[in-house]
Protein backbone atom coordinates (compact mmCIF):
# COMPACT_ATOMS: atom_id res chain seq x y z
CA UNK A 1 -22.99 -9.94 25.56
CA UNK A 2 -26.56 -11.11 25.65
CA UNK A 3 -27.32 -14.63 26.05
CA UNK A 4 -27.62 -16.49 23.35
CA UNK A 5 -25.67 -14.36 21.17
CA UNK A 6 -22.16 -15.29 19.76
CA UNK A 7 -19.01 -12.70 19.42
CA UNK A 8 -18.59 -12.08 15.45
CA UNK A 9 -15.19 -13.18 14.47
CA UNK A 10 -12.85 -10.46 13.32
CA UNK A 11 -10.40 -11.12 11.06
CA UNK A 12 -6.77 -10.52 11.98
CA UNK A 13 -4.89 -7.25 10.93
CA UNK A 14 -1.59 -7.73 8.89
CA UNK A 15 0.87 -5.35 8.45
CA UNK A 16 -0.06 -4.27 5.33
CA UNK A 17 -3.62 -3.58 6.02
CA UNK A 18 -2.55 -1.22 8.89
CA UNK A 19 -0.44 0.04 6.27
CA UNK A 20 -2.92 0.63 3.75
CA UNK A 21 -5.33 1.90 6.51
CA UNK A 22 -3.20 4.95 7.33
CA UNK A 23 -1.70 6.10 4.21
CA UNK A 24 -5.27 6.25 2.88
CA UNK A 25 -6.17 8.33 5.16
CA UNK A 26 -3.87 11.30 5.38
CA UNK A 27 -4.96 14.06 4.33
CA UNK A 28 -4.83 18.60 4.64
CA UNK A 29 -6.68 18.48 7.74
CA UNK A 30 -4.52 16.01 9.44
CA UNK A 31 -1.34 17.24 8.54
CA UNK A 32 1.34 19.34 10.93
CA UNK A 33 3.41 21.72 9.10
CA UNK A 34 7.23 21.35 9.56
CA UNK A 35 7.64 23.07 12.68
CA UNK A 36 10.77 25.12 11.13
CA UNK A 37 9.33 25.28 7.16
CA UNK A 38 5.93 25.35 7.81
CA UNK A 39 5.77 23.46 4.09
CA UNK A 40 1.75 22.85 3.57
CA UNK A 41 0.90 19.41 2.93
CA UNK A 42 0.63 17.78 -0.57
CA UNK A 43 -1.02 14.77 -2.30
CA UNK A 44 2.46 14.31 -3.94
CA UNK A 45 4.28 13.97 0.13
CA UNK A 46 0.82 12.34 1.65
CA UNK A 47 3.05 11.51 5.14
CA UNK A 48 4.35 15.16 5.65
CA UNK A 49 3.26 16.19 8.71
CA UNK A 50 1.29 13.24 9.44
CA UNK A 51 4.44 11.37 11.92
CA UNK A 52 3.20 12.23 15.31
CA UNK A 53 -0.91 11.23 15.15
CA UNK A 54 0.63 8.02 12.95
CA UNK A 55 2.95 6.96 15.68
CA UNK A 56 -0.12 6.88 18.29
CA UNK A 57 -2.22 5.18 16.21
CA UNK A 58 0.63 2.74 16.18
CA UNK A 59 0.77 2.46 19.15
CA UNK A 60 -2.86 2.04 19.93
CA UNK A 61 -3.05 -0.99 17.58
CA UNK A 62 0.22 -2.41 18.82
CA UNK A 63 1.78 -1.28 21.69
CA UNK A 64 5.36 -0.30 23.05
CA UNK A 65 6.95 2.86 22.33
CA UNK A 66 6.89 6.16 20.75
CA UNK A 67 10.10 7.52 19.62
CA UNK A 68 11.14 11.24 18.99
CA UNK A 69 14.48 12.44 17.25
CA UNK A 70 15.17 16.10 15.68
CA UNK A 71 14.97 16.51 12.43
CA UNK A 72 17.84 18.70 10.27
CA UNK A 73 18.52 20.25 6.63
CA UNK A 74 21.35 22.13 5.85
CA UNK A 75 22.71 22.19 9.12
CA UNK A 76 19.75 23.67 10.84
CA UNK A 77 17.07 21.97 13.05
CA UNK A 78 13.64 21.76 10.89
CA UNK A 79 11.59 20.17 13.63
CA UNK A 80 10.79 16.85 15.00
CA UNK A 81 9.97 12.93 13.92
CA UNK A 82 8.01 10.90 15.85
CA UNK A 83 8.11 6.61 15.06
CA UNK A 84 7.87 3.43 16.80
CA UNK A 85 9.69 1.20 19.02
CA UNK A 86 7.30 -2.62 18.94
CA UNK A 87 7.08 -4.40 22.30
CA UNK A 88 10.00 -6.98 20.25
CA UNK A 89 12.49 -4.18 19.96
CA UNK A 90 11.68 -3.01 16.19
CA UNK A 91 11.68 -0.05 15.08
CA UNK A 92 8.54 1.20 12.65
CA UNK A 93 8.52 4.54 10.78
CA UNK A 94 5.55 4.59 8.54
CA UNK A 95 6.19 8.13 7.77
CA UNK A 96 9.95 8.55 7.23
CA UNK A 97 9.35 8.41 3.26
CA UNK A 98 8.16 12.50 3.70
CA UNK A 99 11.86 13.44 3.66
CA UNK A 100 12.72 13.98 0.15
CA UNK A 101 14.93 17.42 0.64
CA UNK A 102 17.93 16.03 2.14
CA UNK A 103 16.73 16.05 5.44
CA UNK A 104 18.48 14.18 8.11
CA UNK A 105 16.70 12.35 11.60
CA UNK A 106 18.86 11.99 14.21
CA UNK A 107 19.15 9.01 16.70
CA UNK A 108 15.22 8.99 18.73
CA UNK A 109 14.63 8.52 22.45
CA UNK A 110 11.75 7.10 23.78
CA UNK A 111 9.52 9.39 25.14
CA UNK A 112 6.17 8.65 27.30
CA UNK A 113 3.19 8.61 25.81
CA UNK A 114 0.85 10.84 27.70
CA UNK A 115 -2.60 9.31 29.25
CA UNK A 116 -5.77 10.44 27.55
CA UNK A 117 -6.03 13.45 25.97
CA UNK A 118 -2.39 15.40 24.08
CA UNK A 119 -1.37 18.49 24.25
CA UNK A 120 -1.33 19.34 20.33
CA UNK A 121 -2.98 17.99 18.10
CA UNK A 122 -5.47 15.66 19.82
CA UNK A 123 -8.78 16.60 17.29
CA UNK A 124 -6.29 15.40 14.16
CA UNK A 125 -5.59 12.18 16.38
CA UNK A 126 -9.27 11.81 16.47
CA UNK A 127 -9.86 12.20 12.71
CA UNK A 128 -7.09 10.10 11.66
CA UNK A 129 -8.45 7.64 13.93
CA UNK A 130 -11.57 7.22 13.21
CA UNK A 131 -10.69 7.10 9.38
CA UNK A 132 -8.21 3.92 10.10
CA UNK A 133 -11.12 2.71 12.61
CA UNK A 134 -13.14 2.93 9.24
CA UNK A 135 -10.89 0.81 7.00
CA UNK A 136 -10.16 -1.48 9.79
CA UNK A 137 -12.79 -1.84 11.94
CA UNK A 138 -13.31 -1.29 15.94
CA UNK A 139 -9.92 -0.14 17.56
CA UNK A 140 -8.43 -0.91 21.31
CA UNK A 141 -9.90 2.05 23.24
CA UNK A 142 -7.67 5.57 23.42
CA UNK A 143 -5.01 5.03 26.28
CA UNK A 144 -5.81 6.78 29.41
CA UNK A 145 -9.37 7.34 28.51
């Protein structure tokens, strides 16, 4: 900071604005098909497909763990769900409201979040991102990069 200048307060997050932040921006070119269904996404299901890039935007605004469990209708495996394990212990799914066919999660494990760049889907990441960024205001920096 130069001298003489003074750090501009920023007014605290609640849960509800992070909330707010990433349901407004889902979208088409965010989305991940079902990897089983391949079901398109939909203004009337906004969180299919969105679980994965959600739960690392989580976890770049507050921390711990990202959780993955298998996801099942009718018997057969559909895909995966990705959520969030807080540093207290909590679990947070801000997607889990995209299952409205009967679908069942089962029980998640904590996986590792990889440093820096994913695998799959890493441009969506970026997108979603920099929409919450948007509604928010300046993030904590990418992990890893």
């Amino acid at each position: 900071m130069l001298a003489g200048m003074t750090p501009t307060p920023r007014t605290p997050w609640t849960l509800q604005d992070i909330d707010r932040a990433l349901r407004a921006s889902w979208s088409a070119d965010t989305c991940c098909p079902s990897d089983g269904t391949r079901i398109a996404w939909s203004p009337d299901n906004p969180a299919w497909g969105h679980c994965d890039i959600i739960s690392l935007v989580v976890n770049d605004l507050l921390g711990g763990e990202l959780v993955l469990g298998e996801v099942f209708h009718g018997g057969e495996r559909e895909g995966y769900h990705w959520w969030n394990r807080l540093p207290s212990g909590i679990e947070l799914d801000l997607t889990r409201e995209q299952f409205v066919r009967g679908e069942t999660v089962t029980e998640g494990r904590a996986v590792e979040r990889p440093a820096g760049r994913t695998r799959r889907r890493w441009e969506e990441y970026l997108v979603l991102r920099g929409r919450v960024e948007g509604r928010l205001g300046p993030l904590p920096p990418v992990p890893g990069l």
